[in-house]
PDB file of N, CA and C in Angstrom:
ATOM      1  N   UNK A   1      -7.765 -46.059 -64.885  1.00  0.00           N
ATOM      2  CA  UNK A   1      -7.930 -46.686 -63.593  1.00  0.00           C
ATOM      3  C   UNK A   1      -8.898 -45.833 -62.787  1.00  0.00           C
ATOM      4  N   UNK A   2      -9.656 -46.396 -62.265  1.00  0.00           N
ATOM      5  CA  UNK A   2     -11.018 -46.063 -61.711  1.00  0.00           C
ATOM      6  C   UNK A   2     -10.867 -46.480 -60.047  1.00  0.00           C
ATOM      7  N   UNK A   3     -11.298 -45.256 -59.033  1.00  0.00           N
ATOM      8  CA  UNK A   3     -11.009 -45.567 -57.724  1.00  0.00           C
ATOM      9  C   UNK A   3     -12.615 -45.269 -57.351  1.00  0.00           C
ATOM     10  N   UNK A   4     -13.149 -46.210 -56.379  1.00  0.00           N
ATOM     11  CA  UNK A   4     -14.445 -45.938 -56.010  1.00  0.00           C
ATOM     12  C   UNK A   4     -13.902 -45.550 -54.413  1.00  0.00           C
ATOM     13  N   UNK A   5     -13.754 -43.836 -54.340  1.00  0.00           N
ATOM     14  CA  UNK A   5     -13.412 -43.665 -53.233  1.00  0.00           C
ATOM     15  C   UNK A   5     -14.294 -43.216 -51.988  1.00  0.00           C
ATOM     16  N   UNK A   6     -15.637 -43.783 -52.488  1.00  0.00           N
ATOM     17  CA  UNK A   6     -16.622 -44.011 -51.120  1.00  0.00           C
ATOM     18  C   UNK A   6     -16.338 -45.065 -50.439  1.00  0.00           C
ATOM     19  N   UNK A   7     -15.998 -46.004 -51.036  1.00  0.00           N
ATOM     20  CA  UNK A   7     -15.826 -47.409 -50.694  1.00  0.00           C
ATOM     21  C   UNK A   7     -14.588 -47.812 -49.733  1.00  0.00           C
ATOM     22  N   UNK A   8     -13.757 -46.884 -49.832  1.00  0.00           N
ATOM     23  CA  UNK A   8     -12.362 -47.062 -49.684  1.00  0.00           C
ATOM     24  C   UNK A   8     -12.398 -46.805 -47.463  1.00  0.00           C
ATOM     25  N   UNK A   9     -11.303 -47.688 -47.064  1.00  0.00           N
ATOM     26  CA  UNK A   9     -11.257 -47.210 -45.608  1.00  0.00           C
ATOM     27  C   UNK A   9     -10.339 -45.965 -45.827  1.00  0.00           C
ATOM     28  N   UNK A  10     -10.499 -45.478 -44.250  1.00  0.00           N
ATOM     29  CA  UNK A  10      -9.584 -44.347 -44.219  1.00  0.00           C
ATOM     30  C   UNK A  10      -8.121 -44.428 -44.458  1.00  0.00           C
ATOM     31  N   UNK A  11      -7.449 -45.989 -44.035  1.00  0.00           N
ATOM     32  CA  UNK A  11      -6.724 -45.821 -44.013  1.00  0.00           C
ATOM     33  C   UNK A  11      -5.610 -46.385 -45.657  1.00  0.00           C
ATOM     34  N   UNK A  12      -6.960 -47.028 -46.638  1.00  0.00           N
ATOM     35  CA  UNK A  12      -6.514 -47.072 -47.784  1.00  0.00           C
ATOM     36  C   UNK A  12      -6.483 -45.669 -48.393  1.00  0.00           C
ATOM     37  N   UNK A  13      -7.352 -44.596 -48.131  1.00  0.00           N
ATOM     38  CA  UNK A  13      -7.264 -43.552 -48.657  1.00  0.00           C
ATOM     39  C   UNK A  13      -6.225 -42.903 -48.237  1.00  0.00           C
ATOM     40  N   UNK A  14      -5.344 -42.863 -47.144  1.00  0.00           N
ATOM     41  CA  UNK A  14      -4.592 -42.224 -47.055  1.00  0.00           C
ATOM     42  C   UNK A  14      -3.117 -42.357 -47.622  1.00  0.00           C
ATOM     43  N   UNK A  15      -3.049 -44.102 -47.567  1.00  0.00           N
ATOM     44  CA  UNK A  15      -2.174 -44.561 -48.413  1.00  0.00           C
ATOM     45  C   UNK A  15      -1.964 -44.064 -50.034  1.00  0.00           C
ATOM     46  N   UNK A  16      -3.193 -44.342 -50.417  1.00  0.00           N
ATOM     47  CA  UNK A  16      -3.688 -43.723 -51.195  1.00  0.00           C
ATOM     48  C   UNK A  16      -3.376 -42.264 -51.866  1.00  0.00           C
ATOM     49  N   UNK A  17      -3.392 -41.794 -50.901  1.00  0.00           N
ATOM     50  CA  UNK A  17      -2.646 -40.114 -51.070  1.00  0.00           C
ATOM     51  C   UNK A  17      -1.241 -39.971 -50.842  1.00  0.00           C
ATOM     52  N   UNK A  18      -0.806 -40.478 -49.891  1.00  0.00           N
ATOM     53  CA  UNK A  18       0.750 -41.166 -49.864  1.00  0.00           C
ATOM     54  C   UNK A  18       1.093 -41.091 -51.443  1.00  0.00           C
ATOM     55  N   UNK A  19       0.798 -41.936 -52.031  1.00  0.00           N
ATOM     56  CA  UNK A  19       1.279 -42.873 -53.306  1.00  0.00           C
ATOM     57  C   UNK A  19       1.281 -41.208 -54.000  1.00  0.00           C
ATOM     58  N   UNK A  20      -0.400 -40.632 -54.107  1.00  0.00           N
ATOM     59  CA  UNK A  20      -0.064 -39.817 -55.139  1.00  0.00           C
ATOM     60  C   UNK A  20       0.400 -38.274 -55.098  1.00  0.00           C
ATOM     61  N   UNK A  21       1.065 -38.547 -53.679  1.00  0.00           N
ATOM     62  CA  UNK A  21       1.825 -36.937 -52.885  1.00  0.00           C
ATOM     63  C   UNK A  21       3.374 -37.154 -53.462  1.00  0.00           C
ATOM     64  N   UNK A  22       3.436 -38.579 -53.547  1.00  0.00           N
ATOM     65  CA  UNK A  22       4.952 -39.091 -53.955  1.00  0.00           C
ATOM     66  C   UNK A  22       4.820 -38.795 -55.388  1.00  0.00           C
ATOM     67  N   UNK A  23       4.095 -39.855 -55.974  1.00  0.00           N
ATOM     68  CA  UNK A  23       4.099 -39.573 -57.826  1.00  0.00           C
ATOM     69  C   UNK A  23       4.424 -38.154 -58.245  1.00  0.00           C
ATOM     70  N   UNK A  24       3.231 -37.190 -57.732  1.00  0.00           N
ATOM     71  CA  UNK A  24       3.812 -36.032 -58.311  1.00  0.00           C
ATOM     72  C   UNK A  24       4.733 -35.500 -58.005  1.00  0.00           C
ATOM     73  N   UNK A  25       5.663 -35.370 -56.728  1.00  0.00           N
ATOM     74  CA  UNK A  25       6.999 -35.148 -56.534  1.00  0.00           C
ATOM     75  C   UNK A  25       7.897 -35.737 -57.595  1.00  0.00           C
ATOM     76  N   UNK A  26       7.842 -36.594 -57.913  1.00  0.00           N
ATOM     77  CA  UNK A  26       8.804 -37.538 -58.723  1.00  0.00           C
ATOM     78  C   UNK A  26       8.355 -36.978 -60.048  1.00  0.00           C
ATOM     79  N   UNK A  27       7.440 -36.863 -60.575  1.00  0.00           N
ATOM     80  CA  UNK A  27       6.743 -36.122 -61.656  1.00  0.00           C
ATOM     81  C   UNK A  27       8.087 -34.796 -61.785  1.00  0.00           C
ATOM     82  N   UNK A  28       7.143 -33.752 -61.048  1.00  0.00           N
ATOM     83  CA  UNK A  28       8.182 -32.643 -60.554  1.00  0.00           C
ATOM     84  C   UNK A  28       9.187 -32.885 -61.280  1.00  0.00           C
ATOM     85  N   UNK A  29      10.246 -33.481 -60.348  1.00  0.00           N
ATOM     86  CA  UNK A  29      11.667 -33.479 -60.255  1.00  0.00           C
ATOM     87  C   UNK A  29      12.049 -33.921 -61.574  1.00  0.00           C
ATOM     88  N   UNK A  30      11.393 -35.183 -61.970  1.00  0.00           N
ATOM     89  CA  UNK A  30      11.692 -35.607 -63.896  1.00  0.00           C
ATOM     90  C   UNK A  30      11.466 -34.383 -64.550  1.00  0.00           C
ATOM     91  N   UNK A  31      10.745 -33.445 -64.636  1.00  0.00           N
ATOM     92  CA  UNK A  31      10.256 -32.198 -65.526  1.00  0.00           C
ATOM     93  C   UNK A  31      11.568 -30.942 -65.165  1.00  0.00           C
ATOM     94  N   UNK A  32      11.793 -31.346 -63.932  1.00  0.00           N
ATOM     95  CA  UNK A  32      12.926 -29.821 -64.054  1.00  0.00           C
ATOM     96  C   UNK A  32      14.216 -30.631 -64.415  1.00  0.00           C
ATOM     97  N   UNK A  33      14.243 -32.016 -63.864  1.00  0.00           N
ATOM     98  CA  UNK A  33      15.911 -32.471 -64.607  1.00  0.00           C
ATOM     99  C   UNK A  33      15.438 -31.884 -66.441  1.00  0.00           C
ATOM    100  N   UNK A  34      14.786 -32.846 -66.727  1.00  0.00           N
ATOM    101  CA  UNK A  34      14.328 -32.818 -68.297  1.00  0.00           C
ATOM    102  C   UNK A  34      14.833 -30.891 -68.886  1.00  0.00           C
ATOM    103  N   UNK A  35      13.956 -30.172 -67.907  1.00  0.00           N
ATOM    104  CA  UNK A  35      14.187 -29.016 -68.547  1.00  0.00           C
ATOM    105  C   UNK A  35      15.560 -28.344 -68.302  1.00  0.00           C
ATOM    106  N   UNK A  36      16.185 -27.999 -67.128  1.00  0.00           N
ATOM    107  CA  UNK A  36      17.705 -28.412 -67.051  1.00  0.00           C
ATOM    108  C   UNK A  36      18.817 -28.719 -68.096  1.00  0.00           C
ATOM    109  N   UNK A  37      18.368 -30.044 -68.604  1.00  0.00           N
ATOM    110  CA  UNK A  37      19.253 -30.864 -69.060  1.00  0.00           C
ATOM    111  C   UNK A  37      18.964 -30.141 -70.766  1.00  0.00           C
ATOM    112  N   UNK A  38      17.960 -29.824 -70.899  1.00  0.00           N
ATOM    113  CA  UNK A  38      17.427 -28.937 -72.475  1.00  0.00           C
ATOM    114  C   UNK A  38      18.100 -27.616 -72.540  1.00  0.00           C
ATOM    115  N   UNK A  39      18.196 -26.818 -71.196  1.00  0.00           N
ATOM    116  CA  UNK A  39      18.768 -25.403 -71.012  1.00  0.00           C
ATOM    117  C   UNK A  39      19.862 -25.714 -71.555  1.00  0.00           C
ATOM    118  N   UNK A  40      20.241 -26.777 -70.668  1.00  0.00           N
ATOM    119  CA  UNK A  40      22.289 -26.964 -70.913  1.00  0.00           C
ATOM    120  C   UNK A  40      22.515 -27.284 -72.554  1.00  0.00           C
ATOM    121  N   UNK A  41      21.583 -28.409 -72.616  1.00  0.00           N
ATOM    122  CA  UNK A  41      22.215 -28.415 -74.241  1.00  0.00           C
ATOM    123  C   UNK A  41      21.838 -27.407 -75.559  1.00  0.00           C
ATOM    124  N   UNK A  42      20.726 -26.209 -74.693  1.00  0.00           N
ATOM    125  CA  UNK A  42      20.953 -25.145 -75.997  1.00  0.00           C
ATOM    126  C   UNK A  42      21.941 -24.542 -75.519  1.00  0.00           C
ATOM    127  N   UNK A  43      22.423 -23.929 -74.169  1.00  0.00           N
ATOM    128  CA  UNK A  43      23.894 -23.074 -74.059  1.00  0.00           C
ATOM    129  C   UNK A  43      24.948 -23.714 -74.498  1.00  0.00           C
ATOM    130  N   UNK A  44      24.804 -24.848 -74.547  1.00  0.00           N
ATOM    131  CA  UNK A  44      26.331 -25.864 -75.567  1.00  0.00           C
ATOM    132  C   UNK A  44      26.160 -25.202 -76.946  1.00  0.00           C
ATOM    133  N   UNK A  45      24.793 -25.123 -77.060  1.00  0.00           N
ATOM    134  CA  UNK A  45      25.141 -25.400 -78.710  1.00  0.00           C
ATOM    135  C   UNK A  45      25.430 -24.123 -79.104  1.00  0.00           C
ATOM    136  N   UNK A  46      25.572 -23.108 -78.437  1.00  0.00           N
ATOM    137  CA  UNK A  46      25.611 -21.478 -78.697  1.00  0.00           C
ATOM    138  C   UNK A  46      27.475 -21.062 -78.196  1.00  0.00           C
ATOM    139  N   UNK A  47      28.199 -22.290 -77.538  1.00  0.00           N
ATOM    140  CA  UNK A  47      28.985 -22.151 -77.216  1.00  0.00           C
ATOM    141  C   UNK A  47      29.297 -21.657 -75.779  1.00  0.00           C
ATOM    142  N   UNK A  48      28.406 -21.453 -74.789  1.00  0.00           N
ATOM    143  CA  UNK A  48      28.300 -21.170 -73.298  1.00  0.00           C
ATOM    144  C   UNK A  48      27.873 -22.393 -72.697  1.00  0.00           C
ATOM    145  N   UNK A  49      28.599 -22.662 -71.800  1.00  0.00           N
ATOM    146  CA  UNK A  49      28.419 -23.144 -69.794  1.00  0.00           C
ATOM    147  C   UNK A  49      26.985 -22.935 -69.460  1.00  0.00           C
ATOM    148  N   UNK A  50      25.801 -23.495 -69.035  1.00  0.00           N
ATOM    149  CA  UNK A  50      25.282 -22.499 -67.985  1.00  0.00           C
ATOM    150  C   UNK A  50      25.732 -21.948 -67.210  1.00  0.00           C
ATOM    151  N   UNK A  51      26.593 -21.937 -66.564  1.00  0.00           N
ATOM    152  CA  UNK A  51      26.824 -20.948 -66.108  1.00  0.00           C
ATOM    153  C   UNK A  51      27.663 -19.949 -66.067  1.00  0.00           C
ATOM    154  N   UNK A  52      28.125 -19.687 -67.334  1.00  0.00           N
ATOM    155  CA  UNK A  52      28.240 -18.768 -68.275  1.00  0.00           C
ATOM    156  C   UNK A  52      27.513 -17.663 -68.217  1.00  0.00           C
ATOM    157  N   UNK A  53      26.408 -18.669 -68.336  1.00  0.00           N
ATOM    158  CA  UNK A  53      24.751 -17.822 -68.361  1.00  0.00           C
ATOM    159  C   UNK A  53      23.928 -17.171 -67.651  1.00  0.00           C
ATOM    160  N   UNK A  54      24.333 -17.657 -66.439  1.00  0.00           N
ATOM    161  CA  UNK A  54      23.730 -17.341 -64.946  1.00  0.00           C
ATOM    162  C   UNK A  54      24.719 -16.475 -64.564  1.00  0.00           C
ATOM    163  N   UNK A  55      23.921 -15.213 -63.824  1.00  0.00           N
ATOM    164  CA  UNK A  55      24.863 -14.052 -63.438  1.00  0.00           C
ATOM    165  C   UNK A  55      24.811 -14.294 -62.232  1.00  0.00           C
ATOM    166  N   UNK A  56      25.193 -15.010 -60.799  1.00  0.00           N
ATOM    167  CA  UNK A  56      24.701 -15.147 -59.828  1.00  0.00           C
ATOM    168  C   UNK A  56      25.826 -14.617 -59.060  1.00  0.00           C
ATOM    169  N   UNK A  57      26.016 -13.842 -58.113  1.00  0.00           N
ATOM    170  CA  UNK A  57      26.729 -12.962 -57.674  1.00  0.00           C
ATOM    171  C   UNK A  57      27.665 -14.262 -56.205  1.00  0.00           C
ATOM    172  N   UNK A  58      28.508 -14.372 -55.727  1.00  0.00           N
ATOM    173  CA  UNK A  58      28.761 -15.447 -54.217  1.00  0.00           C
ATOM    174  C   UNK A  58      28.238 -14.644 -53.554  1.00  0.00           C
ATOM    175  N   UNK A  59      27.697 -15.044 -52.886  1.00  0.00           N
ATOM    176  CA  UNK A  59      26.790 -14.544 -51.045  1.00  0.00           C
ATOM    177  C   UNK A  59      28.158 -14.122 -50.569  1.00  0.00           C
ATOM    178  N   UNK A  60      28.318 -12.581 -49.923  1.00  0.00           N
ATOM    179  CA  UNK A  60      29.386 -12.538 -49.287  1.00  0.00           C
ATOM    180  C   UNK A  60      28.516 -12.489 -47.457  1.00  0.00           C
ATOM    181  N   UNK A  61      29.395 -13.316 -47.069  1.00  0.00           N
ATOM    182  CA  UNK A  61      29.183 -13.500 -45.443  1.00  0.00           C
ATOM    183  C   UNK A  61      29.826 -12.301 -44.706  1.00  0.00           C
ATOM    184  N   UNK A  62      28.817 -11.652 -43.697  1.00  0.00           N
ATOM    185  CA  UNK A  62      29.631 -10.733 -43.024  1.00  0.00           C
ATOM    186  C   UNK A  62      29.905 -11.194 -41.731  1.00  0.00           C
ATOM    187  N   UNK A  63      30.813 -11.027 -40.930  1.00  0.00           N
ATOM    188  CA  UNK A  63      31.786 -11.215 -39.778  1.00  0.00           C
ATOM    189  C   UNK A  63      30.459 -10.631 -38.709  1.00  0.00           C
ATOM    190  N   UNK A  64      30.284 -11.101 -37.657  1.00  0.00           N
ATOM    191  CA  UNK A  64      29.252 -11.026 -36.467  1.00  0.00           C
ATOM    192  C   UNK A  64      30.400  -9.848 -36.151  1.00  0.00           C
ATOM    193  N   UNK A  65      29.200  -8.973 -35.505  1.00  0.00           N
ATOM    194  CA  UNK A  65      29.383  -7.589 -35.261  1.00  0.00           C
ATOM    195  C   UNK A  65      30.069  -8.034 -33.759  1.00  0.00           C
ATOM    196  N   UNK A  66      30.838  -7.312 -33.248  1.00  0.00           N
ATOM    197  CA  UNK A  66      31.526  -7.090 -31.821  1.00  0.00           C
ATOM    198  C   UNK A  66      30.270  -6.568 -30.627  1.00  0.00           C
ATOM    199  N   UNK A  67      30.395  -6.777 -29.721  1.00  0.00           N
ATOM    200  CA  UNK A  67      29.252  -5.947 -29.202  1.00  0.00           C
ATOM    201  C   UNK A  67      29.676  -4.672 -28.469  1.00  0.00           C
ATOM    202  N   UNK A  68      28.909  -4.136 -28.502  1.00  0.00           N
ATOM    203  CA  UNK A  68      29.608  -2.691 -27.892  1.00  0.00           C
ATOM    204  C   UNK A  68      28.987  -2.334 -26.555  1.00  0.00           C
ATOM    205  N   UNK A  69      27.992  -2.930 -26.346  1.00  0.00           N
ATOM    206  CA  UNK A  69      27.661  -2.134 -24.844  1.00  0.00           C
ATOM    207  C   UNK A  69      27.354  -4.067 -23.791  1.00  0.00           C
ATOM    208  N   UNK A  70      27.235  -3.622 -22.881  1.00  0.00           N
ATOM    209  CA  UNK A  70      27.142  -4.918 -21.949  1.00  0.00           C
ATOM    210  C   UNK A  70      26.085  -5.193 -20.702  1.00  0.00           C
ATOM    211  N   UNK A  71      25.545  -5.689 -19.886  1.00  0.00           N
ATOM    212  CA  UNK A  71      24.519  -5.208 -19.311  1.00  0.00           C
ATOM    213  C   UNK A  71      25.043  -5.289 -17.773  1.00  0.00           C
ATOM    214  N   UNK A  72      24.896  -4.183 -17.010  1.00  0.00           N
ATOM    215  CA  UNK A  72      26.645  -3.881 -16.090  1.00  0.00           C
ATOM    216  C   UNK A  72      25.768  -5.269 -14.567  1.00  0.00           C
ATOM    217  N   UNK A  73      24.513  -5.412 -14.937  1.00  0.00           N
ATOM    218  CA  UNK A  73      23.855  -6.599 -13.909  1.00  0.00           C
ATOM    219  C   UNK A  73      24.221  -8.305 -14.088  1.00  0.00           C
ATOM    220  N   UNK A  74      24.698  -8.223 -16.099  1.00  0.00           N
ATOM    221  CA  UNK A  74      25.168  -9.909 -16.330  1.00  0.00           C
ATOM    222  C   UNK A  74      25.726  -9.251 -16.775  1.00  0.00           C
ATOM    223  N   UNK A  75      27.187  -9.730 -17.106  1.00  0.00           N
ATOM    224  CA  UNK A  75      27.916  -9.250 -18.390  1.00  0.00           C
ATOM    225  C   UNK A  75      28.130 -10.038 -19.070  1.00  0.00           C
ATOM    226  N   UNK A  76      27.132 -11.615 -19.666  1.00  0.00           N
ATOM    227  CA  UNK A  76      27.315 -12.647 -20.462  1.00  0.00           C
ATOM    228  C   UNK A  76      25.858 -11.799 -21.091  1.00  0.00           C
ATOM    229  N   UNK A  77      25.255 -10.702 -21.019  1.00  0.00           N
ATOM    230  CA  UNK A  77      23.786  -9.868 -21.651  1.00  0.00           C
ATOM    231  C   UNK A  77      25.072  -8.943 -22.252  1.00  0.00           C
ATOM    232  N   UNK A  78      25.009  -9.286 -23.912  1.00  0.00           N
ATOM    233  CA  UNK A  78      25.522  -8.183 -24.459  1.00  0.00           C
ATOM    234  C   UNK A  78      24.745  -7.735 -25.968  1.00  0.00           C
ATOM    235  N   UNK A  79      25.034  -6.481 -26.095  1.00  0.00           N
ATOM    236  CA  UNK A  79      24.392  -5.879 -27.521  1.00  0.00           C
ATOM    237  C   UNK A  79      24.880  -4.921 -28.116  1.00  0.00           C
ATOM    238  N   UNK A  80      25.203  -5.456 -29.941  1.00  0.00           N
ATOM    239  CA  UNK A  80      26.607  -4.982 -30.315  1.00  0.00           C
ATOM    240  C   UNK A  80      25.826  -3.329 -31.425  1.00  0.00           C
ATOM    241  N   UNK A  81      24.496  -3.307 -31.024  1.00  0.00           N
ATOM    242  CA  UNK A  81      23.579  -1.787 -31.005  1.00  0.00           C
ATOM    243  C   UNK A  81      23.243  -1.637 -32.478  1.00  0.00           C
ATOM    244  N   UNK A  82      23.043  -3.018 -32.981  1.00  0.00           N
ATOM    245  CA  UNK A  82      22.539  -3.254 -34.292  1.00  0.00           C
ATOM    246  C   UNK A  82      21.032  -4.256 -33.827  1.00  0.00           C
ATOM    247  N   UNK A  83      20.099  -3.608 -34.553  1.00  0.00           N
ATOM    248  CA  UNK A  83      18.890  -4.557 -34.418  1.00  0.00           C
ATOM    249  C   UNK A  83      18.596  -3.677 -33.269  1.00  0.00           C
ATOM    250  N   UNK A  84      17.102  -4.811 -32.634  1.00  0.00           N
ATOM    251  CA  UNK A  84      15.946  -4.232 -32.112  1.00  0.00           C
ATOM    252  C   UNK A  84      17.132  -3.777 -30.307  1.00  0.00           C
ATOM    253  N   UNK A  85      16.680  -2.719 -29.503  1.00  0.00           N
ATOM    254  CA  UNK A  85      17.470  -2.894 -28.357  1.00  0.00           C
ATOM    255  C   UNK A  85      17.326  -4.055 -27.487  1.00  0.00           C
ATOM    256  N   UNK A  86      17.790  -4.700 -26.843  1.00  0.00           N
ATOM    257  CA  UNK A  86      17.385  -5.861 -25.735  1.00  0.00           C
ATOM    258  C   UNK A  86      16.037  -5.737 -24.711  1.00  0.00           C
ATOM    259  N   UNK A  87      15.722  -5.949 -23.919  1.00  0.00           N
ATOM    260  CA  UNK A  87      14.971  -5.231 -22.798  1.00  0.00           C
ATOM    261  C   UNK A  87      16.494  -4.493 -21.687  1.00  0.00           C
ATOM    262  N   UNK A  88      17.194  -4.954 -21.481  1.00  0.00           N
ATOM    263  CA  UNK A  88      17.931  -5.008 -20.443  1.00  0.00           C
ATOM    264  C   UNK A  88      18.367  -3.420 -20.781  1.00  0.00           C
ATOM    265  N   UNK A  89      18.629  -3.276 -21.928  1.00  0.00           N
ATOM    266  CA  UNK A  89      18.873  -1.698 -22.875  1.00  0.00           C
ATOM    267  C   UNK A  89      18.016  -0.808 -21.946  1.00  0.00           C
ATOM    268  N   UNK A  90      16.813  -1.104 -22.517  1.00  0.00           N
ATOM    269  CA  UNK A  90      15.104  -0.338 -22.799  1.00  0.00           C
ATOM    270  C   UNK A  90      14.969  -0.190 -21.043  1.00  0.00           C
ATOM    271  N   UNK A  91      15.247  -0.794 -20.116  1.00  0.00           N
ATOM    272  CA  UNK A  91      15.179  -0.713 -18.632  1.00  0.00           C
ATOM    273  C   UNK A  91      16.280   0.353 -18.242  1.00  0.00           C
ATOM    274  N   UNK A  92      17.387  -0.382 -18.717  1.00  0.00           N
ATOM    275  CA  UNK A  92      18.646   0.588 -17.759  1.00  0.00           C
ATOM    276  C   UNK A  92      18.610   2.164 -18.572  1.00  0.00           C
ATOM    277  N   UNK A  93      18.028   2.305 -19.523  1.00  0.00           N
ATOM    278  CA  UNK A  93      18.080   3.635 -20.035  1.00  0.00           C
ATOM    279  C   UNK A  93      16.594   4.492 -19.268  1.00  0.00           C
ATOM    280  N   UNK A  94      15.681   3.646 -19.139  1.00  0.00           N
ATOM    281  CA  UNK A  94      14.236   4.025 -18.311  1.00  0.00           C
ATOM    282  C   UNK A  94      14.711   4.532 -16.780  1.00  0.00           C
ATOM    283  N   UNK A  95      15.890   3.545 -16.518  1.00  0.00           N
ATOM    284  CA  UNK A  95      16.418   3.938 -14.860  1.00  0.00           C
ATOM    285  C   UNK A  95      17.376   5.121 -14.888  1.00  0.00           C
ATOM    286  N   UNK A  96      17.227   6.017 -15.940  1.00  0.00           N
ATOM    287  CA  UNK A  96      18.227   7.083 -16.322  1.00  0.00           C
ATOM    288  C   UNK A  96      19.494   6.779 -16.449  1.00  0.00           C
ATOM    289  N   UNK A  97      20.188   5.511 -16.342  1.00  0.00           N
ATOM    290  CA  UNK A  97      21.082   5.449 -17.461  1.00  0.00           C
ATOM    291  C   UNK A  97      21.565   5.880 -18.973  1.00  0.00           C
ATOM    292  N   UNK A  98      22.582   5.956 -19.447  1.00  0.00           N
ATOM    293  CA  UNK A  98      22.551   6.110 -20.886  1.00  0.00           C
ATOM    294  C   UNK A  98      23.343   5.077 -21.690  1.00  0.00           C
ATOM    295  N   UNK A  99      23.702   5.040 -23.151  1.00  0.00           N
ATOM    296  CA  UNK A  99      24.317   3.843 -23.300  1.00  0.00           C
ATOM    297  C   UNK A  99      25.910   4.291 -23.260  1.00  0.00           C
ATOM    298  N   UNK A 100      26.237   5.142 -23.139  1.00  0.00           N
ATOM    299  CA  UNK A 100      27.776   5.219 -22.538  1.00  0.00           C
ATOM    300  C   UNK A 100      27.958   4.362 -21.282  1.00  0.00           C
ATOM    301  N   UNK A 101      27.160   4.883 -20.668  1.00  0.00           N
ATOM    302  CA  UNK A 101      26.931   3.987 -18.974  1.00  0.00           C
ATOM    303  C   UNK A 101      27.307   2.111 -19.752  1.00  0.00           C
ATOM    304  N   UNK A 102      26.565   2.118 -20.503  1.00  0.00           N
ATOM    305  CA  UNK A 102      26.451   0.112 -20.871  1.00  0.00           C
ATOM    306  C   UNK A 102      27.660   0.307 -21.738  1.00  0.00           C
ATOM    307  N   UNK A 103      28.330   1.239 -22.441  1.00  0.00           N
ATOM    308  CA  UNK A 103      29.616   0.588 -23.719  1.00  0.00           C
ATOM    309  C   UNK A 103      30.288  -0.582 -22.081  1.00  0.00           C
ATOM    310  N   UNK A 104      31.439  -1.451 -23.512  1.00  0.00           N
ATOM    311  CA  UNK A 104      32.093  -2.048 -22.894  1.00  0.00           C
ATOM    312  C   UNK A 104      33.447  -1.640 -23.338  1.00  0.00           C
TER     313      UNK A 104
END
């Protein structure tokens, strides 16, 4: 199939690209089921699960840190002194404060 794409309006060409932004997605996705579905049936035939096979560890989630200091001008401005400091930090320590002054 032959496209004379001088000829074409803009807005067939874009359709146009539409169609073949989709095809190869769909392409794609047939090639990794396909290969997938080949993985699984050599780990059958060896007597393993994939995932058997796959060492993939669970994501352990950690618990949001408490905050430890507070900003004594809002006290809904808090920072639990993990990560970058706030500004509100970086000021009240410039005004000779310290962060004992901000614990909560």
């Amino acid at each position: 199939m032959k496209f004379d794409l001088d000829a074409m309006s803009l807005k067939e060409l874009k359709t146009l690209q539409a169609q073949v932004s989709k095809k190869i997605e769909d392409f794609e996705e047939r090639k990794k089921r396909e290969a997938l579905a080949a993985i699984k049936e050599q780990a059958q035939a060896m007597g393993y699960t994939l995932a058997d096979l796959v060492d993939v560890a669970p994501v352990k989630k950690r618990k949001s840190a408490k905050p430890k200091y507070a900003n004594p001008e809002n006290s809904a401005e808090t920072w639990t002194g993990r990560g970058r400091r706030p500004r509100w930090v970086d000021a009240a320590l410039k005004a000779g404060k310290s962060l004992d002054d901000l614990a909560i």
